[in-house]
C-alpha atoms as a PDB file:
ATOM      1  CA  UNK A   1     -34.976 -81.786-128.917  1.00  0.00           C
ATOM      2  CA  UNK A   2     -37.620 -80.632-131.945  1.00  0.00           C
ATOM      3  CA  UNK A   3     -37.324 -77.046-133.221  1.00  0.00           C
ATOM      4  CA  UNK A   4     -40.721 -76.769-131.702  1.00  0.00           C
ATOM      5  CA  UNK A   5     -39.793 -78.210-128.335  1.00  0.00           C
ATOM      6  CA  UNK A   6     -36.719 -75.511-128.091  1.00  0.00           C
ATOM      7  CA  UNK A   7     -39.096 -72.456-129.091  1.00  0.00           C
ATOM      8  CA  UNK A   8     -41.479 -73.577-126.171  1.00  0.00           C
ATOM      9  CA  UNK A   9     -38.705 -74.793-123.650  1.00  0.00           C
ATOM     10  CA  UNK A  10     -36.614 -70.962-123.988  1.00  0.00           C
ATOM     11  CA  UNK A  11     -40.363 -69.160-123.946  1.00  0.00           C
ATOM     12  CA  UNK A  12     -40.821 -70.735-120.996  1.00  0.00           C
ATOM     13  CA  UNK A  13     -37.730 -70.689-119.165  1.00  0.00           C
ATOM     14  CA  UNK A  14     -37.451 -74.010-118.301  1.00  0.00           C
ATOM     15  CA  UNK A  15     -36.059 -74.565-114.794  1.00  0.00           C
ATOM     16  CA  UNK A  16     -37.094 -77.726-114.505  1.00  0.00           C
ATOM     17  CA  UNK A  17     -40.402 -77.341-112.269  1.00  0.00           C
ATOM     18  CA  UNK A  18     -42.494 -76.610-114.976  1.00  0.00           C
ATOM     19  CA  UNK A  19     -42.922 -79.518-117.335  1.00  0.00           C
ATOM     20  CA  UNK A  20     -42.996 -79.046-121.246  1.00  0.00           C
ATOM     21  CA  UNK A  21     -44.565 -81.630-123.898  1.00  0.00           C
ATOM     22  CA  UNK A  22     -42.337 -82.598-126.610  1.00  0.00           C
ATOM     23  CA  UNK A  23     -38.893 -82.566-125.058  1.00  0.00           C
ATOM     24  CA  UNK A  24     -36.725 -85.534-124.778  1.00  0.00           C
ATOM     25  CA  UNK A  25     -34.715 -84.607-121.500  1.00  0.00           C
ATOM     26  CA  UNK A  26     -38.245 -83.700-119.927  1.00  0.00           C
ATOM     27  CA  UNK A  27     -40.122 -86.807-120.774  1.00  0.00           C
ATOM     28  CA  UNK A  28     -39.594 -89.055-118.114  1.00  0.00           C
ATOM     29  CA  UNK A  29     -41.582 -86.041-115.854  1.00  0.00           C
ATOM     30  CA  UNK A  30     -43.554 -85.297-118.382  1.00  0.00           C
ATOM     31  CA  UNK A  31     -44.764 -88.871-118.824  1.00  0.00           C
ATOM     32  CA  UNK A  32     -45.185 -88.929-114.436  1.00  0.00           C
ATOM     33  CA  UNK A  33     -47.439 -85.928-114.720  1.00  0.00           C
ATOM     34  CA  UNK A  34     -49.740 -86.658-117.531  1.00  0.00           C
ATOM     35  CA  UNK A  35     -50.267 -89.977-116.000  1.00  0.00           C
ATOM     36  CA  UNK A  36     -52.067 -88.330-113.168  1.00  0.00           C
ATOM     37  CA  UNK A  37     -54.212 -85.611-115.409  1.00  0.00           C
ATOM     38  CA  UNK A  38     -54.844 -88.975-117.431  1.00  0.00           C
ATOM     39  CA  UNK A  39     -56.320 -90.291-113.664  1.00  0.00           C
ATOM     40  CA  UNK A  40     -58.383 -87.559-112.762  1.00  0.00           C
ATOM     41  CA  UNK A  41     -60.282 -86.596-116.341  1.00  0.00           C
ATOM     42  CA  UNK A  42     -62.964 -88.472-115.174  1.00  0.00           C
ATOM     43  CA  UNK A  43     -64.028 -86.051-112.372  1.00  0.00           C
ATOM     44  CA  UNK A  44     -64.061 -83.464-114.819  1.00  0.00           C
ATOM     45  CA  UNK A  45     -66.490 -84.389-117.252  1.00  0.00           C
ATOM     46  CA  UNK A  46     -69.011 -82.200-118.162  1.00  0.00           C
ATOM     47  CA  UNK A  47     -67.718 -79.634-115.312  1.00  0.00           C
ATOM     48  CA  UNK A  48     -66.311 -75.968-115.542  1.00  0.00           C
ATOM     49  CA  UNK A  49     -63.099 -76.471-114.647  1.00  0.00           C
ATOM     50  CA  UNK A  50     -60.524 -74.256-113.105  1.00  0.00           C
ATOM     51  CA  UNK A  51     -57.144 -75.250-113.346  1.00  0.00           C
ATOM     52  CA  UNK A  52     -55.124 -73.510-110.633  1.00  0.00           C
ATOM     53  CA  UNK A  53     -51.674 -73.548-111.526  1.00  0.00           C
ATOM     54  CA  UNK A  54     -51.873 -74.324-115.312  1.00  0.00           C
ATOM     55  CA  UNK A  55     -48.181 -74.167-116.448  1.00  0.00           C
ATOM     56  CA  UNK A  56     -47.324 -74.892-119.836  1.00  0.00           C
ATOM     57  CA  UNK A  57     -51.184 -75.712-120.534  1.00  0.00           C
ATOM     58  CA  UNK A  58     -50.980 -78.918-121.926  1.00  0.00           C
ATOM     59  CA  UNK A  59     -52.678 -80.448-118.770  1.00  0.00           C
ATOM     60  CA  UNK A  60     -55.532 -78.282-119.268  1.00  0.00           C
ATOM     61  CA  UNK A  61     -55.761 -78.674-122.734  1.00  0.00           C
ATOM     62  CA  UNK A  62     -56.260 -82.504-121.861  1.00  0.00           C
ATOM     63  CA  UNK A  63     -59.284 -81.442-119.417  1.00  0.00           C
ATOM     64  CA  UNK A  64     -61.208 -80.023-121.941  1.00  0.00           C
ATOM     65  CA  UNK A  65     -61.842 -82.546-123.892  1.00  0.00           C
ATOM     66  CA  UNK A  66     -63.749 -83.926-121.156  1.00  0.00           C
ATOM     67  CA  UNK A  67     -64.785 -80.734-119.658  1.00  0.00           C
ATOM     68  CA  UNK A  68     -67.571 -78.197-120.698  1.00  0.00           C
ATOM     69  CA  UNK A  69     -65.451 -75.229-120.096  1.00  0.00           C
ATOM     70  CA  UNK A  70     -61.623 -74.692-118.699  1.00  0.00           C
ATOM     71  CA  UNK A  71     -60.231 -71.531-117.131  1.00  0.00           C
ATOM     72  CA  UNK A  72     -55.964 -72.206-117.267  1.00  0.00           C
ATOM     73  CA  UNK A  73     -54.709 -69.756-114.905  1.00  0.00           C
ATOM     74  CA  UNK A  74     -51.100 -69.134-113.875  1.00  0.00           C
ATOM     75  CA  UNK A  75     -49.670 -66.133-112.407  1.00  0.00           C
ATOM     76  CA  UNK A  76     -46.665 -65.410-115.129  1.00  0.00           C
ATOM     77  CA  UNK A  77     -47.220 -63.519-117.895  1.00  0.00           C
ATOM     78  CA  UNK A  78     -44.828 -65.009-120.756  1.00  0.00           C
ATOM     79  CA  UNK A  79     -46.631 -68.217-119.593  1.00  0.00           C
ATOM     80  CA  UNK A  80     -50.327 -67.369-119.858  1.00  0.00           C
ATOM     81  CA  UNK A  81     -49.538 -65.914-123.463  1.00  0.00           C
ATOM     82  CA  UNK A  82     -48.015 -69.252-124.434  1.00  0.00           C
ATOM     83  CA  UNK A  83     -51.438 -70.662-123.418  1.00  0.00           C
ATOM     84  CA  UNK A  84     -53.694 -68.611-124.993  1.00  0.00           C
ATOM     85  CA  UNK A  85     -51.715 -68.557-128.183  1.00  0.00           C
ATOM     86  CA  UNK A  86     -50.881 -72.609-128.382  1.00  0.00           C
ATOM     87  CA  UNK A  87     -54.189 -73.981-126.630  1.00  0.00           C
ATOM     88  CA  UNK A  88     -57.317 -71.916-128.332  1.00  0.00           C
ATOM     89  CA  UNK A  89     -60.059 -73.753-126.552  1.00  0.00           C
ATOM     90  CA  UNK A  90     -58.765 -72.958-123.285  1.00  0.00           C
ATOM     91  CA  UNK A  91     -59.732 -70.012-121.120  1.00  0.00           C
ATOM     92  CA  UNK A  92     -56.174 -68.468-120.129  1.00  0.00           C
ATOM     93  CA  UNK A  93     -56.264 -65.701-117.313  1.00  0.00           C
ATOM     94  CA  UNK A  94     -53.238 -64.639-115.564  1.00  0.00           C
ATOM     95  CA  UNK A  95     -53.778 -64.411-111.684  1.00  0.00           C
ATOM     96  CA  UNK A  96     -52.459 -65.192-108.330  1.00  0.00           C
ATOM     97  CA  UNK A  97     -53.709 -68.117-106.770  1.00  0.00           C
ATOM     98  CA  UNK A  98     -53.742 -66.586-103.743  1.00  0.00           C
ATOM     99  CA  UNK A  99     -56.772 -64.548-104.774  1.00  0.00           C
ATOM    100  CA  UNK A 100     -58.667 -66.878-107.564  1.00  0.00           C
ATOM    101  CA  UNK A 101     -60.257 -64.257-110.061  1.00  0.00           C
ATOM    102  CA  UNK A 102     -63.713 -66.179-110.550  1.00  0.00           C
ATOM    103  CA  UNK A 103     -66.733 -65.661-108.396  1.00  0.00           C
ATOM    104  CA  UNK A 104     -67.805 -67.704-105.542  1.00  0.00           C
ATOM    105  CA  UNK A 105     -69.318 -71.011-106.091  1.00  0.00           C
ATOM    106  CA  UNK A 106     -68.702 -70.808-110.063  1.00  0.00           C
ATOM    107  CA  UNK A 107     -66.937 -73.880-110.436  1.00  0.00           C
ATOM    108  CA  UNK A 108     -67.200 -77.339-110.437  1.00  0.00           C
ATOM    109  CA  UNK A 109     -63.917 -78.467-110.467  1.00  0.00           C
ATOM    110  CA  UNK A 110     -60.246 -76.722-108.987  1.00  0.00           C
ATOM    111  CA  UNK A 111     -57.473 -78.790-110.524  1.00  0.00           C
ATOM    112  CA  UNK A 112     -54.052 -77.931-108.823  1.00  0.00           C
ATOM    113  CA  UNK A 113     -51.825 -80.291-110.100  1.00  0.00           C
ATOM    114  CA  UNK A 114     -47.439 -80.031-109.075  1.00  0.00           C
ATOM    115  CA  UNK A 115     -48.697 -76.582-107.832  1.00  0.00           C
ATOM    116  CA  UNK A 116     -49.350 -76.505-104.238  1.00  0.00           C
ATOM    117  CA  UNK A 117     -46.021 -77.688-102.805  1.00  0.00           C
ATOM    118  CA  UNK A 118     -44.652 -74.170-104.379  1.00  0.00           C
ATOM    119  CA  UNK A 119     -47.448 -72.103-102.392  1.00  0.00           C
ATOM    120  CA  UNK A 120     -46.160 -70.272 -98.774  1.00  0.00           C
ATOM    121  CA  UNK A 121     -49.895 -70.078 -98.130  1.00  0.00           C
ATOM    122  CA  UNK A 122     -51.298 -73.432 -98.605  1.00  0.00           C
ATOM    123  CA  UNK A 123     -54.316 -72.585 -96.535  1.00  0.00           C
ATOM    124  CA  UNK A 124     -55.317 -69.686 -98.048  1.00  0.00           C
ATOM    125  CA  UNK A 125     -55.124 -70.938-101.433  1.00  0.00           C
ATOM    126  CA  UNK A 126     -57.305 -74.033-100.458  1.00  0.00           C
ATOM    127  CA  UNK A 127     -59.606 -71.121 -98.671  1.00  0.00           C
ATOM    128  CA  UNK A 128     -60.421 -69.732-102.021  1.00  0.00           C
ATOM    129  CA  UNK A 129     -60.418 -73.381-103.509  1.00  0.00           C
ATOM    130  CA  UNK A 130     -63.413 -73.480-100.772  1.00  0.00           C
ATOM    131  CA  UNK A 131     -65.175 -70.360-101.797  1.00  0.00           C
ATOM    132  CA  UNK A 132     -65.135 -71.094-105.819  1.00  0.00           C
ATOM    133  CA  UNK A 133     -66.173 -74.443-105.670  1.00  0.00           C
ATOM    134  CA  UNK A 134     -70.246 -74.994-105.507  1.00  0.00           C
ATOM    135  CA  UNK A 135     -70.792 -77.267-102.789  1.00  0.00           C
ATOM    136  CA  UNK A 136     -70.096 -80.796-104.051  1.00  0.00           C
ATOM    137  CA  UNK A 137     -67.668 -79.654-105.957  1.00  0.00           C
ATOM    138  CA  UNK A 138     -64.238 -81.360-106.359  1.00  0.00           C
ATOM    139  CA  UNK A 139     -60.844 -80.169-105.441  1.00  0.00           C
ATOM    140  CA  UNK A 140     -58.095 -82.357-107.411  1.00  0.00           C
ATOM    141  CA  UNK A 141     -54.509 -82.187-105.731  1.00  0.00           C
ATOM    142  CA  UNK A 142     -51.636 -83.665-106.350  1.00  0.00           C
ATOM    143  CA  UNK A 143     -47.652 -83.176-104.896  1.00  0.00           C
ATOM    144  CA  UNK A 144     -44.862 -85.040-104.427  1.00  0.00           C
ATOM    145  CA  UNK A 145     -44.477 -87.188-101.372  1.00  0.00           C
ATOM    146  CA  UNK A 146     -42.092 -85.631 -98.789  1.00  0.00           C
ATOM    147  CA  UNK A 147     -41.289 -89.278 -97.635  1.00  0.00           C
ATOM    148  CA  UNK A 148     -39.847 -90.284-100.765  1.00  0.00           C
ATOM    149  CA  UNK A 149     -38.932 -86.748-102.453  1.00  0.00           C
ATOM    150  CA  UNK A 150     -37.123 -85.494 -99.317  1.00  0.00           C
ATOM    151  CA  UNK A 151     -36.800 -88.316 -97.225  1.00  0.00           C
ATOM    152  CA  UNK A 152     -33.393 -87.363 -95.090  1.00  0.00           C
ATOM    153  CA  UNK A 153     -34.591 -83.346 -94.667  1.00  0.00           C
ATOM    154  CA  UNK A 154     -37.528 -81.512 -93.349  1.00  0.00           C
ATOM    155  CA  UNK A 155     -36.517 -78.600 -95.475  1.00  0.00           C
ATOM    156  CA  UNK A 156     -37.398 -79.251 -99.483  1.00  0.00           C
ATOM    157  CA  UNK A 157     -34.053 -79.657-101.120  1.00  0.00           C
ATOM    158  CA  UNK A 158     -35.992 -78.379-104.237  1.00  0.00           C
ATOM    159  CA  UNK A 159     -35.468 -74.430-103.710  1.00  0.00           C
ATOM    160  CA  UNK A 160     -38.819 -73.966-105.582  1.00  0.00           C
ATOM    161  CA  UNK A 161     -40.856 -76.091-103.557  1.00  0.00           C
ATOM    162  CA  UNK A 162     -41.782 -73.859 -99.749  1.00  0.00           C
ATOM    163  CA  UNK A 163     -43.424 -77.167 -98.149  1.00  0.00           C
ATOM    164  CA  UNK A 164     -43.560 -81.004 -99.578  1.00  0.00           C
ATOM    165  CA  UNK A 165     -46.501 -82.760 -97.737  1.00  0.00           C
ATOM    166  CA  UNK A 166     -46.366 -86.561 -96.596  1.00  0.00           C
ATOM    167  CA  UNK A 167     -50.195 -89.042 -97.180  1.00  0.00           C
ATOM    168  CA  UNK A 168     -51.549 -87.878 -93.426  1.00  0.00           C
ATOM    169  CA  UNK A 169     -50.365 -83.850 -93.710  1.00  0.00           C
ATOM    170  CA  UNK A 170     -51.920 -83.859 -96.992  1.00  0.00           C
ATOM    171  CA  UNK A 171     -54.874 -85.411 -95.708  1.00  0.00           C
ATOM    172  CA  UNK A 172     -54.700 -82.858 -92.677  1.00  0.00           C
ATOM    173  CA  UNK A 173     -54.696 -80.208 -94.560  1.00  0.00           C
ATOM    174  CA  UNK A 174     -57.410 -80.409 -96.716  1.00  0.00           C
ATOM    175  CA  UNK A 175     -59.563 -81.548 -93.919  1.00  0.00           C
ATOM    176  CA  UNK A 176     -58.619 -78.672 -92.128  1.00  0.00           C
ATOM    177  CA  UNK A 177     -59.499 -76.286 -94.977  1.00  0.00           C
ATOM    178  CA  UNK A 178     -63.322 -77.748 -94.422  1.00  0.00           C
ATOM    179  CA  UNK A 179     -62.701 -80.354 -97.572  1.00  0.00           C
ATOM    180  CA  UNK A 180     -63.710 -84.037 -97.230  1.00  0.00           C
ATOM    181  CA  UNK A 181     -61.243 -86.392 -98.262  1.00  0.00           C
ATOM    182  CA  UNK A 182     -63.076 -88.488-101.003  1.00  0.00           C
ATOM    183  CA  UNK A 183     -59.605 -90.727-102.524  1.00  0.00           C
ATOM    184  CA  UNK A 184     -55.962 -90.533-101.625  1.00  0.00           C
ATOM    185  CA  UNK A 185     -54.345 -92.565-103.658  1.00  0.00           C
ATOM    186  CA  UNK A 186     -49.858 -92.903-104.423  1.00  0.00           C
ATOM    187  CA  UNK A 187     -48.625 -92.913-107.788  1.00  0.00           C
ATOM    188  CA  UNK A 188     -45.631 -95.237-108.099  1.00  0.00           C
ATOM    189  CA  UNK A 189     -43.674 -97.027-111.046  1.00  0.00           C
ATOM    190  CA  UNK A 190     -45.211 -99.836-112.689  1.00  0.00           C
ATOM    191  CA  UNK A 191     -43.679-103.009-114.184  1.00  0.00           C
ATOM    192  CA  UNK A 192     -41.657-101.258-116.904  1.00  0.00           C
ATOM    193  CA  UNK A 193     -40.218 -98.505-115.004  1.00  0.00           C
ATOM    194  CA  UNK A 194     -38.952-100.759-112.287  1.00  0.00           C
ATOM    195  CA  UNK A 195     -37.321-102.968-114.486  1.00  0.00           C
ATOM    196  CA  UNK A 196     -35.563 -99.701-115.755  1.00  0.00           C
ATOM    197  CA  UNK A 197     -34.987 -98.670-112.555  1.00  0.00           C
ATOM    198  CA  UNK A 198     -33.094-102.160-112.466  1.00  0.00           C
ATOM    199  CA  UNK A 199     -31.315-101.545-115.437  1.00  0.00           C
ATOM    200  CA  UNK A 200     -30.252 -97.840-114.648  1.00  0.00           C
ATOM    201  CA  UNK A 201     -28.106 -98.978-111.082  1.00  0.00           C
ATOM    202  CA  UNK A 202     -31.526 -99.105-108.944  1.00  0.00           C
ATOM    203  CA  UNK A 203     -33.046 -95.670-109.985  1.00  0.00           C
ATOM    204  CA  UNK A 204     -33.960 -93.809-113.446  1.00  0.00           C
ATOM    205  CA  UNK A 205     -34.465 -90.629-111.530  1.00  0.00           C
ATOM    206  CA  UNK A 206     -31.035 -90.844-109.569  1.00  0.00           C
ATOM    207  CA  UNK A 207     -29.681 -91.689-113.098  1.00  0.00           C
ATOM    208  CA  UNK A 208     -31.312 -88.758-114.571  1.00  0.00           C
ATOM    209  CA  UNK A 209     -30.359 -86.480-111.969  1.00  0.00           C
ATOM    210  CA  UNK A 210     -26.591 -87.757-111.969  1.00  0.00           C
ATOM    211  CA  UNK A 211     -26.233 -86.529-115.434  1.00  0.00           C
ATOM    212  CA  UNK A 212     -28.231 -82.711-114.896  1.00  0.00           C
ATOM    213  CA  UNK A 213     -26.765 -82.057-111.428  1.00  0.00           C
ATOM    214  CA  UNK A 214     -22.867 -83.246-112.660  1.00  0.00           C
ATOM    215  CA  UNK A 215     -23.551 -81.148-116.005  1.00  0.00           C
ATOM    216  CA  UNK A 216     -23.052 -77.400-116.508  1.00  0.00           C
ATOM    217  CA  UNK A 217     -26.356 -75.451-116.702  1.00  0.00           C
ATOM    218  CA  UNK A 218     -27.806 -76.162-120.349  1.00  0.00           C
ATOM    219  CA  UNK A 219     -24.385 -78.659-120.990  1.00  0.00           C
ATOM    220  CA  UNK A 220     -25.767 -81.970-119.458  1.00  0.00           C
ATOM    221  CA  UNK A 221     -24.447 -85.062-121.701  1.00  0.00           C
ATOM    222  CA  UNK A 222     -26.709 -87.738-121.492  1.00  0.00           C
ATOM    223  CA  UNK A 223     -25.428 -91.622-122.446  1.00  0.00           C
ATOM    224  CA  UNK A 224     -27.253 -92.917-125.049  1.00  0.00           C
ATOM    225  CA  UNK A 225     -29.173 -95.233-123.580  1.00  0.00           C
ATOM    226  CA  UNK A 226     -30.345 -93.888-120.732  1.00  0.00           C
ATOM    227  CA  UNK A 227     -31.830 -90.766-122.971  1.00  0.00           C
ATOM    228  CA  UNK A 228     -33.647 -93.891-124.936  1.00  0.00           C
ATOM    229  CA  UNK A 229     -35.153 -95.545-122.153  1.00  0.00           C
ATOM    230  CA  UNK A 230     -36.189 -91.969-120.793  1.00  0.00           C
ATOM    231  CA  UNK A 231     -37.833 -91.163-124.441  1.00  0.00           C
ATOM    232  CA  UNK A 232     -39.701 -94.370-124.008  1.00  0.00           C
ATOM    233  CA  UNK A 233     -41.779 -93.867-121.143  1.00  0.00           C
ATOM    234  CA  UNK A 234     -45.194 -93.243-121.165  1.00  0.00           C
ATOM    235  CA  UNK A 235     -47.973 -92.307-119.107  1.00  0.00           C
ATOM    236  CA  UNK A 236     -49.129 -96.197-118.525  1.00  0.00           C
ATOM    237  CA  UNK A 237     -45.647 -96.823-117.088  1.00  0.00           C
ATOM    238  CA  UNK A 238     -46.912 -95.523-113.967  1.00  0.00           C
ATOM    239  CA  UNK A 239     -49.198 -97.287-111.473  1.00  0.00           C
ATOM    240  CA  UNK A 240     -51.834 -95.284-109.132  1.00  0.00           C
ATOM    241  CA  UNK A 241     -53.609 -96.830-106.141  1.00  0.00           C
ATOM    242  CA  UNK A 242     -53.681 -96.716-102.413  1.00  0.00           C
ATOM    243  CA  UNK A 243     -51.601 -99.263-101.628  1.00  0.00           C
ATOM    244  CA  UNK A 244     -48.907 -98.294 -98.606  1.00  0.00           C
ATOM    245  CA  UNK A 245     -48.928 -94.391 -99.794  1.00  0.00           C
ATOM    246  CA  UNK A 246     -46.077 -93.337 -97.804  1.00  0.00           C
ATOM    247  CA  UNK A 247     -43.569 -95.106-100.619  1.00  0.00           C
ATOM    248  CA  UNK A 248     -45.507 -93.713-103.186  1.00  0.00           C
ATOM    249  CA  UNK A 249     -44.022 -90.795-105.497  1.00  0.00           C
ATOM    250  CA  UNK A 250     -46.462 -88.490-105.941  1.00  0.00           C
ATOM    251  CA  UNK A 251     -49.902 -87.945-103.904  1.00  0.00           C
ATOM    252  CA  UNK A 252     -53.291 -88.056-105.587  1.00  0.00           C
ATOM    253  CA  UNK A 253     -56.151 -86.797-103.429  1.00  0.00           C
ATOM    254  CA  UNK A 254     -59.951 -86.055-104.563  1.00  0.00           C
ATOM    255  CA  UNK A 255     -61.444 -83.661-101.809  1.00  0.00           C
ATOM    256  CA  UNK A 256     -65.201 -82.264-102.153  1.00  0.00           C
ATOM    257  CA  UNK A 257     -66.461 -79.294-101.074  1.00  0.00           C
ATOM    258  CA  UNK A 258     -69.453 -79.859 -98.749  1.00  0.00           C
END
């Protein structure tokens, strides 16, 4: 790991859940979620963005060079100075997301990416999703698939996540919430990946997880190779389309606000 990539990962207090460019151990995740950002810049062009859930920032960052204008909001504090101090062009607000601190209809765009699994009230955050988007605006969502994240529990085995959603409760919910469901679309390993999946006994994520979860915290030794293979992935390793979405990894949905 790069000087750099230590100063960010202890400001941040990586646990894991929140994603942080430039760090080896990280990448393969890293890699998984800028593949979807990389997806969904298109529905952001030219829009004022809000980014509900912003993280480390680098997601937002990446949205505005397509969008006019991007308000990063996240509700921790150590976080939100982070952003404003490493991503200038961004608008960084701290806030709760259960109470979105911009006025109604005065966005075009709510991106809410590896956020809304974490929320206890999903439909109240997509209420206020509702009242900040103009109408015809876009709500961009994505979460892990419950099928394939927890497939033998209908508690999350993640203890930060309060409830995974499957393709059709995803689907549900937004619908529910008054959204219509423009795309839904799975994001799954492409070529490369599953011929490292091959490689690494069927699984690069049970291989990466074998070596974290049978490590002391912070002590994890990773074998050689598999830390290579993990520093190689990229963004274009992963696959997105709407192909049988319940073995998909990740959900990608597009909802607009009528």
């Amino acid at each position: 790991m790069s000087t750099a990539a230590t100063n960010r990962a202890q400001t941040l207090h990586l646990t894991g859940e929140r994603t942080v460019p430039g760090v080896v151990e990280e990448n393969y995740w890293f890699a998984r979620h800028e593949a979807a950002y990389l997806a969904l810049l298109p529905h952001c062009a030219g829009e004022t963005v809000l980014e509900a859930g912003c993280g480390e920032g680098y997601g937002a960052a990446l949205i505005a060079g397509t969008g006019s204008r991007v308000l990063a909001l996240d509700y921790d504090q150590p976080t939100m100075k982070h952003v404003a101090r490493n991503y200038p062009r961004l608008g960084a607000v701290r806030g709760n997301l259960a109470f979105l601190p911009v006025g109604t209809a005065a966005v075009g765009v709510v991106a809410n990416l590896q956020v809304i699994e974490h929320l206890w009230d999903q439909q109240g955050f997509l209420a206020e999703c509702n009242r900040v988007l103009r109408p015809g605006g876009k709500l961009l969502v994505t979460t892990p698939n419950r099928l394939t994240f927890t497939p033998d529990s209908p508690t999350p085995l993640n203890p930060y996540h309060t409830r995974e959603l499957s393709p059709s409760e995803l689907a549900e919910l937004l619908t529910e919430a008054g959204f219509a469901v423009a795309s839904l679309h799975g994001l799954r390993h492409g070529a490369r990946l599953r011929e490292l999946d091959a490689k690494h006994g069927g699984s690069i994520i049970d291989a990466q997880l074998d070596v974290v979860l049978g490590s002391l915290p912070g002590q994890a030794s990773w074998p050689e190779e598999l830390l290579a293979d993990v520093a190689s992935v990229g963004a274009a390793d992963f696959a997105i389309d709407g192909e049988d979405l319940d073995s998909s990894l990740d959900l990608i949905a597009v909802a607009v606000r009528p």
